[in-house]
Every structure is written in structure tokens, then in C-alpha cells.
PDB file of N, CA and C in Angstrom:
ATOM      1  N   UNK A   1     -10.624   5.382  16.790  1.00  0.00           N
ATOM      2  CA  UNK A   1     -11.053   5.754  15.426  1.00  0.00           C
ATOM      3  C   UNK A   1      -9.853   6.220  14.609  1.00  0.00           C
ATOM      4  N   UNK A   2      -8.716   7.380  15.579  1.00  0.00           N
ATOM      5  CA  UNK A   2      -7.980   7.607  14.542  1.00  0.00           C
ATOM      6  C   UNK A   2      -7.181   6.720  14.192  1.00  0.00           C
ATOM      7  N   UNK A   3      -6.464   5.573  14.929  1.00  0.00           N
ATOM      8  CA  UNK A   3      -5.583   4.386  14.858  1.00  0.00           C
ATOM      9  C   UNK A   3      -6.295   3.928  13.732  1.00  0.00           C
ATOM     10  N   UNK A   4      -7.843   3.363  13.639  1.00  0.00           N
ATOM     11  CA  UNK A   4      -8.058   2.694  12.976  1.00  0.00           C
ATOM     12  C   UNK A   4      -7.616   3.430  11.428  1.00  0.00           C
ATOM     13  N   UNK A   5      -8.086   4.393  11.209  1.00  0.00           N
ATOM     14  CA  UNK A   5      -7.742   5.368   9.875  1.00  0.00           C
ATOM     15  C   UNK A   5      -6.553   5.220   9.465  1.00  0.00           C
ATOM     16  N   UNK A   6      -5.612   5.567  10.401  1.00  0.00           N
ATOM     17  CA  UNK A   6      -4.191   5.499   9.886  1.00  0.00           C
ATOM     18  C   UNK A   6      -3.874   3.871   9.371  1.00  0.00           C
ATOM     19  N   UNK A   7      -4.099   2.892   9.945  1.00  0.00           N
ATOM     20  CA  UNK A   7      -3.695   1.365   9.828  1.00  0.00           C
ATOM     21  C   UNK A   7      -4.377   1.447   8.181  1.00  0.00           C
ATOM     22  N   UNK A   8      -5.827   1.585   8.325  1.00  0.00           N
ATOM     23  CA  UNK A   8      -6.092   1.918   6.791  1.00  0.00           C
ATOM     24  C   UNK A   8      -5.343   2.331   5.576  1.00  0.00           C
ATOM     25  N   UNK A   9      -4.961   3.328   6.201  1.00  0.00           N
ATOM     26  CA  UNK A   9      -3.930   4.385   5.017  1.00  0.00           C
ATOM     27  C   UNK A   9      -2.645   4.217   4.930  1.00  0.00           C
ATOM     28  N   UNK A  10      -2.074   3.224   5.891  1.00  0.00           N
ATOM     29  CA  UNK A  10      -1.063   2.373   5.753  1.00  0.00           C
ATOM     30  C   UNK A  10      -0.849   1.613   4.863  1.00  0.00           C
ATOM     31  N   UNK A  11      -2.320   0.202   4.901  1.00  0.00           N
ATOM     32  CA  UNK A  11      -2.317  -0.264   4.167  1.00  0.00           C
ATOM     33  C   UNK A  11      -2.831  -0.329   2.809  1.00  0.00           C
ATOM     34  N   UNK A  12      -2.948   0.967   2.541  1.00  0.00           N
ATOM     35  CA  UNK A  12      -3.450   1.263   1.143  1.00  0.00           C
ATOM     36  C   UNK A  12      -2.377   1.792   0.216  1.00  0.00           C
ATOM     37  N   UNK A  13      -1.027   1.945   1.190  1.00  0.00           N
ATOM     38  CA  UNK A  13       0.165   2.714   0.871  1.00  0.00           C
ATOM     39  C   UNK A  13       1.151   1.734   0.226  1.00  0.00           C
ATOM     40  N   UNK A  14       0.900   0.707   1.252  1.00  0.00           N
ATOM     41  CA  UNK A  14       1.823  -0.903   1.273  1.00  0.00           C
ATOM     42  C   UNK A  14       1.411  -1.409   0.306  1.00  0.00           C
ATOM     43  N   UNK A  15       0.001  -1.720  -0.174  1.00  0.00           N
ATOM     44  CA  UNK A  15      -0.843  -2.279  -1.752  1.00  0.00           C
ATOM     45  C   UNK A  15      -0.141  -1.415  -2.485  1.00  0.00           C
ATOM     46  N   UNK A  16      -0.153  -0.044  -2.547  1.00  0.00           N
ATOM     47  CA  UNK A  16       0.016   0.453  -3.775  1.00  0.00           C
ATOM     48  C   UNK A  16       1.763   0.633  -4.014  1.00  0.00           C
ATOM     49  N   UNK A  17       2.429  -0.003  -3.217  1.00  0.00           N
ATOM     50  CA  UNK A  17       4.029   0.020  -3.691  1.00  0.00           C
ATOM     51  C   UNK A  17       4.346  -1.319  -3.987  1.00  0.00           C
ATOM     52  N   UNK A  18       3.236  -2.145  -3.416  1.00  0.00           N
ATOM     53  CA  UNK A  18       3.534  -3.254  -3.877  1.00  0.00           C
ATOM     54  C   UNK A  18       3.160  -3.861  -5.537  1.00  0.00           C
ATOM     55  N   UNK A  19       2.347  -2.827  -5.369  1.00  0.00           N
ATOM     56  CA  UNK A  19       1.471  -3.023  -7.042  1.00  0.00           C
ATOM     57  C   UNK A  19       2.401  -2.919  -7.797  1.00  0.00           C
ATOM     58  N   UNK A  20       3.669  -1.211  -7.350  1.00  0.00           N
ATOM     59  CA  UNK A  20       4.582  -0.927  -8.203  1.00  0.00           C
ATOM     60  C   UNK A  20       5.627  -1.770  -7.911  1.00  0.00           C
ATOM     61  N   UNK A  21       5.844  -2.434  -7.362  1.00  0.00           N
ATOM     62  CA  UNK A  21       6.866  -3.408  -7.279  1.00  0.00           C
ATOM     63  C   UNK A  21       6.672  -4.248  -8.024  1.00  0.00           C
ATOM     64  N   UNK A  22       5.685  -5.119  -8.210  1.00  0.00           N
ATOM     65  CA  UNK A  22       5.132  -6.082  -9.328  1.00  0.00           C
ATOM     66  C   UNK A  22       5.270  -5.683 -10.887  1.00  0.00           C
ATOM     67  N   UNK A  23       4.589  -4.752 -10.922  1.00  0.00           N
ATOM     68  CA  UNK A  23       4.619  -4.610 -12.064  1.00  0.00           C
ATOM     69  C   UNK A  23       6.295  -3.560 -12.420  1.00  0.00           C
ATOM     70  N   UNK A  24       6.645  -3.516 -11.695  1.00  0.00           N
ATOM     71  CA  UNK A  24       8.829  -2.735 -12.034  1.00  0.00           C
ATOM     72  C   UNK A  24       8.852  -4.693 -12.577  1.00  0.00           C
ATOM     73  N   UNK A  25       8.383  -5.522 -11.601  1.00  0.00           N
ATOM     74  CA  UNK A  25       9.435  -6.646 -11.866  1.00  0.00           C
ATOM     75  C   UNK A  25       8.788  -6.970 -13.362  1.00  0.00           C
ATOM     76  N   UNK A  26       7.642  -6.966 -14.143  1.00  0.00           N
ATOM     77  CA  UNK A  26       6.968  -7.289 -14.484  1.00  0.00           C
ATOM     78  C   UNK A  26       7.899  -6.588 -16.184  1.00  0.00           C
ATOM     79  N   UNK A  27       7.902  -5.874 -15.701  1.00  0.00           N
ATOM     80  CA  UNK A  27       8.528  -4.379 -17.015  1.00  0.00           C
ATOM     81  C   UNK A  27      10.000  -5.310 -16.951  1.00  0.00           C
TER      82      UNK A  27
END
């Protein structure tokens, strides 16, 4: 259960820098 949580919150970490990566290139 906790593995699973963390992999979650990983990848909610990785989306959201990637979001800011997109949109830095975007600007």
C-alpha cells in the first residue's frame, strides 16, 4: 500500500514539472 502511494506521488510530481517545463518552453 505504501509503495503504491509513493509511486503515485511520484508521479504526480514528474506531471507537474513537466507541465512546468512545457509551458518555461512555451513562454
Amino acid at each position: 500500500m505504501v509503495g503504491a502511494l509513493v509511486t503515485v506521488f511520484l508521479n504526480i510530481n514528474l506531471g507537474f514539472c513537466v507541465d512546468i517545463l512545457i509551458v518555461g518552453n512555451t513562454i
